[in-house]
PDB file of N, CA and C in Angstrom:
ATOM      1  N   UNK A   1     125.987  73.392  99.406  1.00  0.00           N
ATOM      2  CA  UNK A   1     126.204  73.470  97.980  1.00  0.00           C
ATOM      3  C   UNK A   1     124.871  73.730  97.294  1.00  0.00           C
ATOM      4  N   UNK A   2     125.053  74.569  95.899  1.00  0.00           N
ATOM      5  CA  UNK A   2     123.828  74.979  95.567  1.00  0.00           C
ATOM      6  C   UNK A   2     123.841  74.270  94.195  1.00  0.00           C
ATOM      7  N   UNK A   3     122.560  74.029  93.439  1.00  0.00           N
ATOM      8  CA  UNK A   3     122.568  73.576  92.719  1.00  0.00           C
ATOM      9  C   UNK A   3     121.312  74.101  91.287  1.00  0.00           C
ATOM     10  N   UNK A   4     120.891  73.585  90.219  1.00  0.00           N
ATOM     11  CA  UNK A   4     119.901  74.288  89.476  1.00  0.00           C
ATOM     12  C   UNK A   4     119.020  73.598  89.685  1.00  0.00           C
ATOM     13  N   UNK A   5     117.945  74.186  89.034  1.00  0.00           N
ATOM     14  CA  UNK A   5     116.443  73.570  88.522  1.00  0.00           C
ATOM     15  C   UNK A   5     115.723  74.446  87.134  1.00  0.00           C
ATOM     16  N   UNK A   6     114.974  73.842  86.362  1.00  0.00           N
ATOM     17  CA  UNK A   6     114.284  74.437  85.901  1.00  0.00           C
ATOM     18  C   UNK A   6     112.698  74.940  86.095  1.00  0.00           C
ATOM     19  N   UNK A   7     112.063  75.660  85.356  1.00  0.00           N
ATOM     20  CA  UNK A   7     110.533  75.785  85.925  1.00  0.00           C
ATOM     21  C   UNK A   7     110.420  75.903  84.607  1.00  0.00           C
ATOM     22  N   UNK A   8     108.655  75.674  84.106  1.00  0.00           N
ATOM     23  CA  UNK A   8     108.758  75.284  82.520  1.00  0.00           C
ATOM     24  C   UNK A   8     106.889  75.550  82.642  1.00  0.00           C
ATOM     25  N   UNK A   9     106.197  76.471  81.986  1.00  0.00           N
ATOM     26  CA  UNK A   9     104.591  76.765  81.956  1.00  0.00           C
ATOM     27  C   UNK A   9     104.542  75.887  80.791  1.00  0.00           C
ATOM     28  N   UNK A  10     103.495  75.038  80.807  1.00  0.00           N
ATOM     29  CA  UNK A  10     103.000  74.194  79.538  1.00  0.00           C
ATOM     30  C   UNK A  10     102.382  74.826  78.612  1.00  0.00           C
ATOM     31  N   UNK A  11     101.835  75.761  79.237  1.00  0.00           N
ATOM     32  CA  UNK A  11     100.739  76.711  78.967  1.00  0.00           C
ATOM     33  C   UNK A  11     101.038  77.616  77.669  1.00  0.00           C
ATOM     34  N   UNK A  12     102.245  78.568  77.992  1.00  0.00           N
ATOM     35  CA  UNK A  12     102.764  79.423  77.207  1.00  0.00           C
ATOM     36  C   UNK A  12     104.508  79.178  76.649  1.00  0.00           C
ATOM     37  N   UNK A  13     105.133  78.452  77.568  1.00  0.00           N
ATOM     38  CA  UNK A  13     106.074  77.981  77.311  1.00  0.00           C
ATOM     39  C   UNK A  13     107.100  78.761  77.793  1.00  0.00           C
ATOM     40  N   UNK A  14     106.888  79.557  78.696  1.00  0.00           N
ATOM     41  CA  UNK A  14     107.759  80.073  79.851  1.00  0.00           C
ATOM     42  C   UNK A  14     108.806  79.293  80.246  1.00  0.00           C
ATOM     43  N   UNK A  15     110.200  79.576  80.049  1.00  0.00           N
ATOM     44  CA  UNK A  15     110.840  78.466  80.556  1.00  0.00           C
ATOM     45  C   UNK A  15     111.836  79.559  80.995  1.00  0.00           C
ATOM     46  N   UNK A  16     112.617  78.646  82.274  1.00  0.00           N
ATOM     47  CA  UNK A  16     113.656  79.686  83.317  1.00  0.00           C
ATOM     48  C   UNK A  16     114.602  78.636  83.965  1.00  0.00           C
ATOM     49  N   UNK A  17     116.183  78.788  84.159  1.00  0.00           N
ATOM     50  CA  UNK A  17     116.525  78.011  84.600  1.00  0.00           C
ATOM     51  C   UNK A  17     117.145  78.583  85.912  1.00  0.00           C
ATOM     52  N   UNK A  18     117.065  78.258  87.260  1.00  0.00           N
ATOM     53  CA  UNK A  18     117.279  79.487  88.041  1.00  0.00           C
ATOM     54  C   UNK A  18     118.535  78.203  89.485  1.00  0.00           C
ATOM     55  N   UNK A  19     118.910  78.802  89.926  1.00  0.00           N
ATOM     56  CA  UNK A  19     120.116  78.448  90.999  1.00  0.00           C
ATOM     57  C   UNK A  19     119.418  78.521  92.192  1.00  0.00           C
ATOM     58  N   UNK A  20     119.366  77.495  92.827  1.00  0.00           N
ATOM     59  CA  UNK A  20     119.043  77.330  94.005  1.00  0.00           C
ATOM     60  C   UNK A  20     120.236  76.421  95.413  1.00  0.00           C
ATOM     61  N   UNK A  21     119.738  76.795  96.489  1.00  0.00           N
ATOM     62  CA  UNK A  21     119.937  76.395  97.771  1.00  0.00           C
ATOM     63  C   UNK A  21     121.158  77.054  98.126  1.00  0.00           C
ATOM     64  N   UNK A  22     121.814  76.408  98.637  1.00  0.00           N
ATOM     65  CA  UNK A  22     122.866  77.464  99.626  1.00  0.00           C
ATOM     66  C   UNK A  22     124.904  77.087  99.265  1.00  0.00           C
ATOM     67  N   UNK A  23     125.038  78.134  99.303  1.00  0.00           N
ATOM     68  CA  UNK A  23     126.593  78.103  98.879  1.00  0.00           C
ATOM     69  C   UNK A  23     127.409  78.570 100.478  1.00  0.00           C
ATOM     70  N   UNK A  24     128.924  78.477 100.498  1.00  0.00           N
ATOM     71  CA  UNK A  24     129.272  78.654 102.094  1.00  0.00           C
ATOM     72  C   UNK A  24     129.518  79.909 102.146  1.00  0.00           C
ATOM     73  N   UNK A  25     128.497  80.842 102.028  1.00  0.00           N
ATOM     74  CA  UNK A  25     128.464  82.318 102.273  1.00  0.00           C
ATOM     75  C   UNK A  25     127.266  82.370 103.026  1.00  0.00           C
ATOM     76  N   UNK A  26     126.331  81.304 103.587  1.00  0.00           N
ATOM     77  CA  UNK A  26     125.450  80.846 104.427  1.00  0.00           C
ATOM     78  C   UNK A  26     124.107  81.251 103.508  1.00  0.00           C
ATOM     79  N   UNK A  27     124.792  81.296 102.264  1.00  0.00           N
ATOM     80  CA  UNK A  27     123.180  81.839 101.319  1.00  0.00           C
ATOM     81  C   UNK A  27     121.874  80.385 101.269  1.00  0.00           C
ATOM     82  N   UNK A  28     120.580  80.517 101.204  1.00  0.00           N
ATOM     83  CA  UNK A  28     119.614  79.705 100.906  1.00  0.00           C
ATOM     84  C   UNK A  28     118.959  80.065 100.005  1.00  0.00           C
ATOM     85  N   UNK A  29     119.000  79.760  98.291  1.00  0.00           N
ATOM     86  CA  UNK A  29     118.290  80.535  97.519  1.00  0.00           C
ATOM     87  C   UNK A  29     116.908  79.227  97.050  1.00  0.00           C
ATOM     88  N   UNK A  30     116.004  80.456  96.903  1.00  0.00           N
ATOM     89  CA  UNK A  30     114.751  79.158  96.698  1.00  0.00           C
ATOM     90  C   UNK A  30     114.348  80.109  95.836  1.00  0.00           C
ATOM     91  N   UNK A  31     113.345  79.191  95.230  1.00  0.00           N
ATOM     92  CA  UNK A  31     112.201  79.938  94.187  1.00  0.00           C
ATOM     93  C   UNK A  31     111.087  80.952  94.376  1.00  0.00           C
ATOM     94  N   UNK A  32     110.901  82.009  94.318  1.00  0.00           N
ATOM     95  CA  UNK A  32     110.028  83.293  94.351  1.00  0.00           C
ATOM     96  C   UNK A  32     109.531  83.937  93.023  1.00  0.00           C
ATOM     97  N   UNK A  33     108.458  83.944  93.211  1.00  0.00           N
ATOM     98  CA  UNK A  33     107.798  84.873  91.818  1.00  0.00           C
ATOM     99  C   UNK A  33     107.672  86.213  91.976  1.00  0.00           C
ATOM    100  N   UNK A  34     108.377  86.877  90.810  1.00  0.00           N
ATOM    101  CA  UNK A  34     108.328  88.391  91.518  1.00  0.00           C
ATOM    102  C   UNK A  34     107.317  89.125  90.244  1.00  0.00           C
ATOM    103  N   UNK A  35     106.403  89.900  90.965  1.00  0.00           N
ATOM    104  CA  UNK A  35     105.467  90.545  89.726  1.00  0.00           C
ATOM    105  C   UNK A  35     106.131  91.602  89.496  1.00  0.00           C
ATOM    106  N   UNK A  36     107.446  92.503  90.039  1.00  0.00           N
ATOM    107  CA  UNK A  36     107.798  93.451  89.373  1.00  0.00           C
ATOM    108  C   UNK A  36     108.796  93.202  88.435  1.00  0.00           C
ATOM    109  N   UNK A  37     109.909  91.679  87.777  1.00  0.00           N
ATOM    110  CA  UNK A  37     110.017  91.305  87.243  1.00  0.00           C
ATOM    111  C   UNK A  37     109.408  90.319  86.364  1.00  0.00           C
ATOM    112  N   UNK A  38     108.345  90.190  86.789  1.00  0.00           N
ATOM    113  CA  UNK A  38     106.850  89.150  85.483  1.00  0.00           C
ATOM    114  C   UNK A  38     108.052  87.928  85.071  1.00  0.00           C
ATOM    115  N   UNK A  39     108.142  87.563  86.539  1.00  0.00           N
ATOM    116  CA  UNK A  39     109.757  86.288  86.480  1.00  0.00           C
ATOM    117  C   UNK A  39     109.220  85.206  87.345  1.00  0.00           C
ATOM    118  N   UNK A  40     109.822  84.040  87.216  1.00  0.00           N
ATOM    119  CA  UNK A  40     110.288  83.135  88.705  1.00  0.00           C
ATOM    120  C   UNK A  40     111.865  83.482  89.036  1.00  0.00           C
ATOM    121  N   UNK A  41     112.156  83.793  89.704  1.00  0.00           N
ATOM    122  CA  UNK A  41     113.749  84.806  90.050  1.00  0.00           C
ATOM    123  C   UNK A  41     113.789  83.550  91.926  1.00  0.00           C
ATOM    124  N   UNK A  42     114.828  84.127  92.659  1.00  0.00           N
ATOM    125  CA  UNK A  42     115.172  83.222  93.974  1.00  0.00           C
ATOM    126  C   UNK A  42     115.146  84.235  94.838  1.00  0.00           C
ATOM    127  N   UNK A  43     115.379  84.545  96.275  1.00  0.00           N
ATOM    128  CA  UNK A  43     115.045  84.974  96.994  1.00  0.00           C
ATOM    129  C   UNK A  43     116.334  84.343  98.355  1.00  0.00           C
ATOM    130  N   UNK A  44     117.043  85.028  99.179  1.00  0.00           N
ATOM    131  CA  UNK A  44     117.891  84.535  99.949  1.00  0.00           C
ATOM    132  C   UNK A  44     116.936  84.239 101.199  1.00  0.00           C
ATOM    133  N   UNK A  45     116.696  82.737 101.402  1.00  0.00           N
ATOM    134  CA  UNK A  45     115.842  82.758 102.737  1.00  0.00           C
ATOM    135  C   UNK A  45     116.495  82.505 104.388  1.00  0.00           C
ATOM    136  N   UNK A  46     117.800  82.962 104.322  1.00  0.00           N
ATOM    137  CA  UNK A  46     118.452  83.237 105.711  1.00  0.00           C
ATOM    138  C   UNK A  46     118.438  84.928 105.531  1.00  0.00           C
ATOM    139  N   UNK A  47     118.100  85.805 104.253  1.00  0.00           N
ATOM    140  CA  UNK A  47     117.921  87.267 104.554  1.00  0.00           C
ATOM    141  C   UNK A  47     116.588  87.533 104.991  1.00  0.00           C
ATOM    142  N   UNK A  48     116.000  88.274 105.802  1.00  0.00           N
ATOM    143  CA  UNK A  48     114.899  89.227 106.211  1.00  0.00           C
ATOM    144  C   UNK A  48     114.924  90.575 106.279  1.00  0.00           C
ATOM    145  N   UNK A  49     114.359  91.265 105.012  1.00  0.00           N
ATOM    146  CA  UNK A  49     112.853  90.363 104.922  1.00  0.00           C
ATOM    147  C   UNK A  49     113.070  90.017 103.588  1.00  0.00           C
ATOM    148  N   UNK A  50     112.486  88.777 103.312  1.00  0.00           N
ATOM    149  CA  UNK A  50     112.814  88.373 101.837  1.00  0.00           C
ATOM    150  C   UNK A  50     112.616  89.250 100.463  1.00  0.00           C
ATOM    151  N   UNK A  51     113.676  89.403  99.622  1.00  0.00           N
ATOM    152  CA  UNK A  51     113.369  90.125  98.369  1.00  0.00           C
ATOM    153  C   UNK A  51     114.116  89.445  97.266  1.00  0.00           C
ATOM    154  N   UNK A  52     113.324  89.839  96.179  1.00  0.00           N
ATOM    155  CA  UNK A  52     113.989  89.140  94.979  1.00  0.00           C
ATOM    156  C   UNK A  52     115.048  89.624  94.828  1.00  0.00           C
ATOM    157  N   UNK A  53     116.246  88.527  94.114  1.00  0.00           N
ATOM    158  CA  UNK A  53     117.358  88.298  94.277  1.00  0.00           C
ATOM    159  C   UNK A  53     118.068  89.131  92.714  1.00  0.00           C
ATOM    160  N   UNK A  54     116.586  89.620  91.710  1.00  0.00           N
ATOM    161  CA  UNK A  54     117.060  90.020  90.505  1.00  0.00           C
ATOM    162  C   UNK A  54     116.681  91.829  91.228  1.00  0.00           C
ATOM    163  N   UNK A  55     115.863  92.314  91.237  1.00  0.00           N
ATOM    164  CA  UNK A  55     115.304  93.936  91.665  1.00  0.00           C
ATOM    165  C   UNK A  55     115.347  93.884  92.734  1.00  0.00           C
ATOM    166  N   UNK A  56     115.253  93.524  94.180  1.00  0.00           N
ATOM    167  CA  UNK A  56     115.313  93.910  95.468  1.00  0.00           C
ATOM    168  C   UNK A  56     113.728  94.257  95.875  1.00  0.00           C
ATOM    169  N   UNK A  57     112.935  93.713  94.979  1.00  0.00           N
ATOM    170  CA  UNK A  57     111.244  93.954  95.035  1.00  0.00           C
ATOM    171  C   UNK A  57     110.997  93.003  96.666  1.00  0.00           C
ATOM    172  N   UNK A  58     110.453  93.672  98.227  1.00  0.00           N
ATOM    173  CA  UNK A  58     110.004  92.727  98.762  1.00  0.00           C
ATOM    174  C   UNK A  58     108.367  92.214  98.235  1.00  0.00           C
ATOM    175  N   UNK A  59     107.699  92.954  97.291  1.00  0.00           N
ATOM    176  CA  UNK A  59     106.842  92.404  96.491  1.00  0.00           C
ATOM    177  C   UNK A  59     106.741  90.915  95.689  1.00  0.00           C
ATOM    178  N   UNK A  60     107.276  89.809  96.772  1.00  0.00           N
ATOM    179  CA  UNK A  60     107.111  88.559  96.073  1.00  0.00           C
ATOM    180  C   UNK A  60     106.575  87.705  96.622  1.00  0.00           C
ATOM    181  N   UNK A  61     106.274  86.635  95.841  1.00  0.00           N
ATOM    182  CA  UNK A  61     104.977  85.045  96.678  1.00  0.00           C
ATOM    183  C   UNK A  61     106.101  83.996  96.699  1.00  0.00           C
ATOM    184  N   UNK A  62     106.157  83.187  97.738  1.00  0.00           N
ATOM    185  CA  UNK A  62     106.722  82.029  97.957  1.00  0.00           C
ATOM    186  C   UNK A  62     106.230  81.175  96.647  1.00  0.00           C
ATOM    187  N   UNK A  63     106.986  79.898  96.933  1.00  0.00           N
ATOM    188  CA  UNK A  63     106.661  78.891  95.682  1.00  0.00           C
ATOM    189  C   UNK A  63     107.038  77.665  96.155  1.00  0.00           C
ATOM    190  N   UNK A  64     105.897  76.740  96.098  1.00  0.00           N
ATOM    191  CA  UNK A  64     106.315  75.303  96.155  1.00  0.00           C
ATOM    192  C   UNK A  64     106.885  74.844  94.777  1.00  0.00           C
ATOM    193  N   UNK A  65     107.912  73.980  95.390  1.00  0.00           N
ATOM    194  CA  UNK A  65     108.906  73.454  93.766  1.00  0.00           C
ATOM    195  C   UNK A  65     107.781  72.061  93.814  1.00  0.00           C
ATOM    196  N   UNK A  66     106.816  71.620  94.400  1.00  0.00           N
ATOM    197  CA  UNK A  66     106.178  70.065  94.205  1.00  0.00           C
ATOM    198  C   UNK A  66     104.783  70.443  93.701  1.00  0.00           C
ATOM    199  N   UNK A  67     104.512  71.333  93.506  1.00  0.00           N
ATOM    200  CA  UNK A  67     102.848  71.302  93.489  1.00  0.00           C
ATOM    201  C   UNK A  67     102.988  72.587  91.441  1.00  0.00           C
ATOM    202  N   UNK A  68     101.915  72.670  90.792  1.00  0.00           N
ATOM    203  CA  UNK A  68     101.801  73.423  90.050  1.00  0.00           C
ATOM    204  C   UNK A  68     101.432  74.801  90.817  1.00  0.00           C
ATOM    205  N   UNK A  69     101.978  75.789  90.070  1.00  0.00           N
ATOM    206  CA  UNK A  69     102.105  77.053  90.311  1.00  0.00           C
ATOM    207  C   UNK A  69     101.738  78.143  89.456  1.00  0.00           C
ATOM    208  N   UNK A  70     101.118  79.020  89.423  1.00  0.00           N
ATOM    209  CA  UNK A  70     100.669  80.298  88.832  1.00  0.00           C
ATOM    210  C   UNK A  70     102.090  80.671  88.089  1.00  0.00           C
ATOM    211  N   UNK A  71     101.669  80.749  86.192  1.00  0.00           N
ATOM    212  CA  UNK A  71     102.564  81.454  85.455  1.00  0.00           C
ATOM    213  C   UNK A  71     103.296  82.717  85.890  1.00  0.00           C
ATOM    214  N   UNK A  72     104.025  83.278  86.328  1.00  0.00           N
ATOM    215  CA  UNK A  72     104.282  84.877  85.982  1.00  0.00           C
ATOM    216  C   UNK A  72     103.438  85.976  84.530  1.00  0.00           C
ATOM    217  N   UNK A  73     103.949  84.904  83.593  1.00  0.00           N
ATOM    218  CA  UNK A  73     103.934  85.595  82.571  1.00  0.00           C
ATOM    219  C   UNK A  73     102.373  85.373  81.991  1.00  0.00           C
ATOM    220  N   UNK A  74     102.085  84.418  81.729  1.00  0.00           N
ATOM    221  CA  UNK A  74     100.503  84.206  80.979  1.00  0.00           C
ATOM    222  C   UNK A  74      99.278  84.020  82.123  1.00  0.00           C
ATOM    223  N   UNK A  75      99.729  83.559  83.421  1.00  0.00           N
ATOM    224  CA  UNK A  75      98.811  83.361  84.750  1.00  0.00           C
ATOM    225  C   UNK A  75      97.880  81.922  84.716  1.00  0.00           C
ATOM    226  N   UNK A  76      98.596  81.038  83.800  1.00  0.00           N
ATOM    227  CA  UNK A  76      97.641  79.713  83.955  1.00  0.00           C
ATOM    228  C   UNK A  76      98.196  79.096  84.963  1.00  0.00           C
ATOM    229  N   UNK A  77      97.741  78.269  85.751  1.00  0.00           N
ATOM    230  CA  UNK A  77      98.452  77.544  86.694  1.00  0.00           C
ATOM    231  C   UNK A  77      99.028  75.695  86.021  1.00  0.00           C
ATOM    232  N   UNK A  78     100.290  76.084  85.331  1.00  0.00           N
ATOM    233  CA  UNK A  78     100.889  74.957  84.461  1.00  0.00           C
ATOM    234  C   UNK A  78     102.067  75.202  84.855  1.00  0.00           C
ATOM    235  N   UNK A  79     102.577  76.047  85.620  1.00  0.00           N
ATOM    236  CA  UNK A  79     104.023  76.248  85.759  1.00  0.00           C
ATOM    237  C   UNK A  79     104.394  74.987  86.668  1.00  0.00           C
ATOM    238  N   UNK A  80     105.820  74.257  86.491  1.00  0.00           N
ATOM    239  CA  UNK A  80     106.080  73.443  87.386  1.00  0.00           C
ATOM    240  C   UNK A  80     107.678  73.305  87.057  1.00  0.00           C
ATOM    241  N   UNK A  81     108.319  72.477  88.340  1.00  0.00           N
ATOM    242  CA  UNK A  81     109.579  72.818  88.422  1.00  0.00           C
ATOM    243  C   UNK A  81     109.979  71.242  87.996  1.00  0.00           C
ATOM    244  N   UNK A  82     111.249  71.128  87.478  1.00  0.00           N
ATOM    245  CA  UNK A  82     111.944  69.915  87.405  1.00  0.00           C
ATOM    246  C   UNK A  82     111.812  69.301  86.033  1.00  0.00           C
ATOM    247  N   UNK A  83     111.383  70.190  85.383  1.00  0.00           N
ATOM    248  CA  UNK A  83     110.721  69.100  83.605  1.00  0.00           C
ATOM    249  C   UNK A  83     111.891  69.134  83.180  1.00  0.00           C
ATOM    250  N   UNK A  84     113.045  69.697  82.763  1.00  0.00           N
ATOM    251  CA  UNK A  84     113.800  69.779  81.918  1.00  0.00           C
ATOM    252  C   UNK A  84     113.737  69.779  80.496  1.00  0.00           C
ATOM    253  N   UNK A  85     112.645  70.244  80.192  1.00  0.00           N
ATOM    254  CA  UNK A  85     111.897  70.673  78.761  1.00  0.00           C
ATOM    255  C   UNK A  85     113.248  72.082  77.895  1.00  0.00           C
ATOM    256  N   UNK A  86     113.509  73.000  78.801  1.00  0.00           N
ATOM    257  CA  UNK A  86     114.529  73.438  77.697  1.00  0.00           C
ATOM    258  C   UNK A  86     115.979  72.852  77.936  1.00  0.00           C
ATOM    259  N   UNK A  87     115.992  71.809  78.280  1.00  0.00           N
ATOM    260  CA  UNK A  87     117.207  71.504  78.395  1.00  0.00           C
ATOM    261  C   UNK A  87     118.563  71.582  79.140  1.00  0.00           C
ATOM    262  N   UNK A  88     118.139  72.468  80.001  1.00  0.00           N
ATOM    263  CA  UNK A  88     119.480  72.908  80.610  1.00  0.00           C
ATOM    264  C   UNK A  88     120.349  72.115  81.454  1.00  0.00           C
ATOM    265  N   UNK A  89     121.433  72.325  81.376  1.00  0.00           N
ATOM    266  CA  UNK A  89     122.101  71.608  81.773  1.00  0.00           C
ATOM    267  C   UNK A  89     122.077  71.500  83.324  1.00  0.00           C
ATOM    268  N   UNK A  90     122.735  71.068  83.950  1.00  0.00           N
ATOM    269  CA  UNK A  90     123.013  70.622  85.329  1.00  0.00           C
ATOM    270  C   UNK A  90     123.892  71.606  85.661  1.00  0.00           C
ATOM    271  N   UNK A  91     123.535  72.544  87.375  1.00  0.00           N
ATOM    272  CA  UNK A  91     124.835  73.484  87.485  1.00  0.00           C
ATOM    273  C   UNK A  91     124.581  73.475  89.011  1.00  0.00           C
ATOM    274  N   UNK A  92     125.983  72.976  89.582  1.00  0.00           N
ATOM    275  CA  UNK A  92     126.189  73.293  90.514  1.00  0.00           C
ATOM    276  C   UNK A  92     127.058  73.954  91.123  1.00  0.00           C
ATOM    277  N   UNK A  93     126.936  75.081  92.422  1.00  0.00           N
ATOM    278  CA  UNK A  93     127.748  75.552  92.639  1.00  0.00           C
ATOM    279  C   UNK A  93     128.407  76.070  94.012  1.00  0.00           C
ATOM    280  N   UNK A  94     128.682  76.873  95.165  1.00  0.00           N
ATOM    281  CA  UNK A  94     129.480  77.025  96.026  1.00  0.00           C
ATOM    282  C   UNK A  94     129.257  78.140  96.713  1.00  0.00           C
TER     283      UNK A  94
END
């Protein structure tokens, strides 16, 4: 079962609410930064070779959801996952 998270830059105020882990279509979606969408977007990690899940860019960087992370958009390293700063709701799904 898959479920959400948010990611939230303090910095600029980047905020994204994106779907993660795996539904029974054997999908694993995790967090990826893609510079040809200037996004945090997911990435299927039972597909090879990994590509973003919004453009099909294999142009993307892994991402720890525990540690701060490089903006997409402004490049400070304030991005972090789990704040729930815009609010979003809870979504899980299948």
């Amino acid at each position: 079962m898959g479920s959400s998270t948010d990611v939230h830059c303090s910095a600029c105020g980047y905020n994204e609410q994106l779907l993660v882990g795996g539904g029974f279509q054997g999908q694993n979606f995790r967090p990826v930064s893609c510079p040809q969408c200037v996004a945090i977007t997911t990435a299927n990690y039972n597909v090879r070779p990994l590509v973003c899940s919004q453009c099909k860019s294999p142009d993307i960087s892994e991402l720890s959801e525990t540690d701060p992370c490089h903006c997409p958009k402004c490049g400070a390293f304030e991005l972090r996952f789990g704040t729930n700063v815009g609010r979003h709701g809870p979504v899980l799904w299948d």
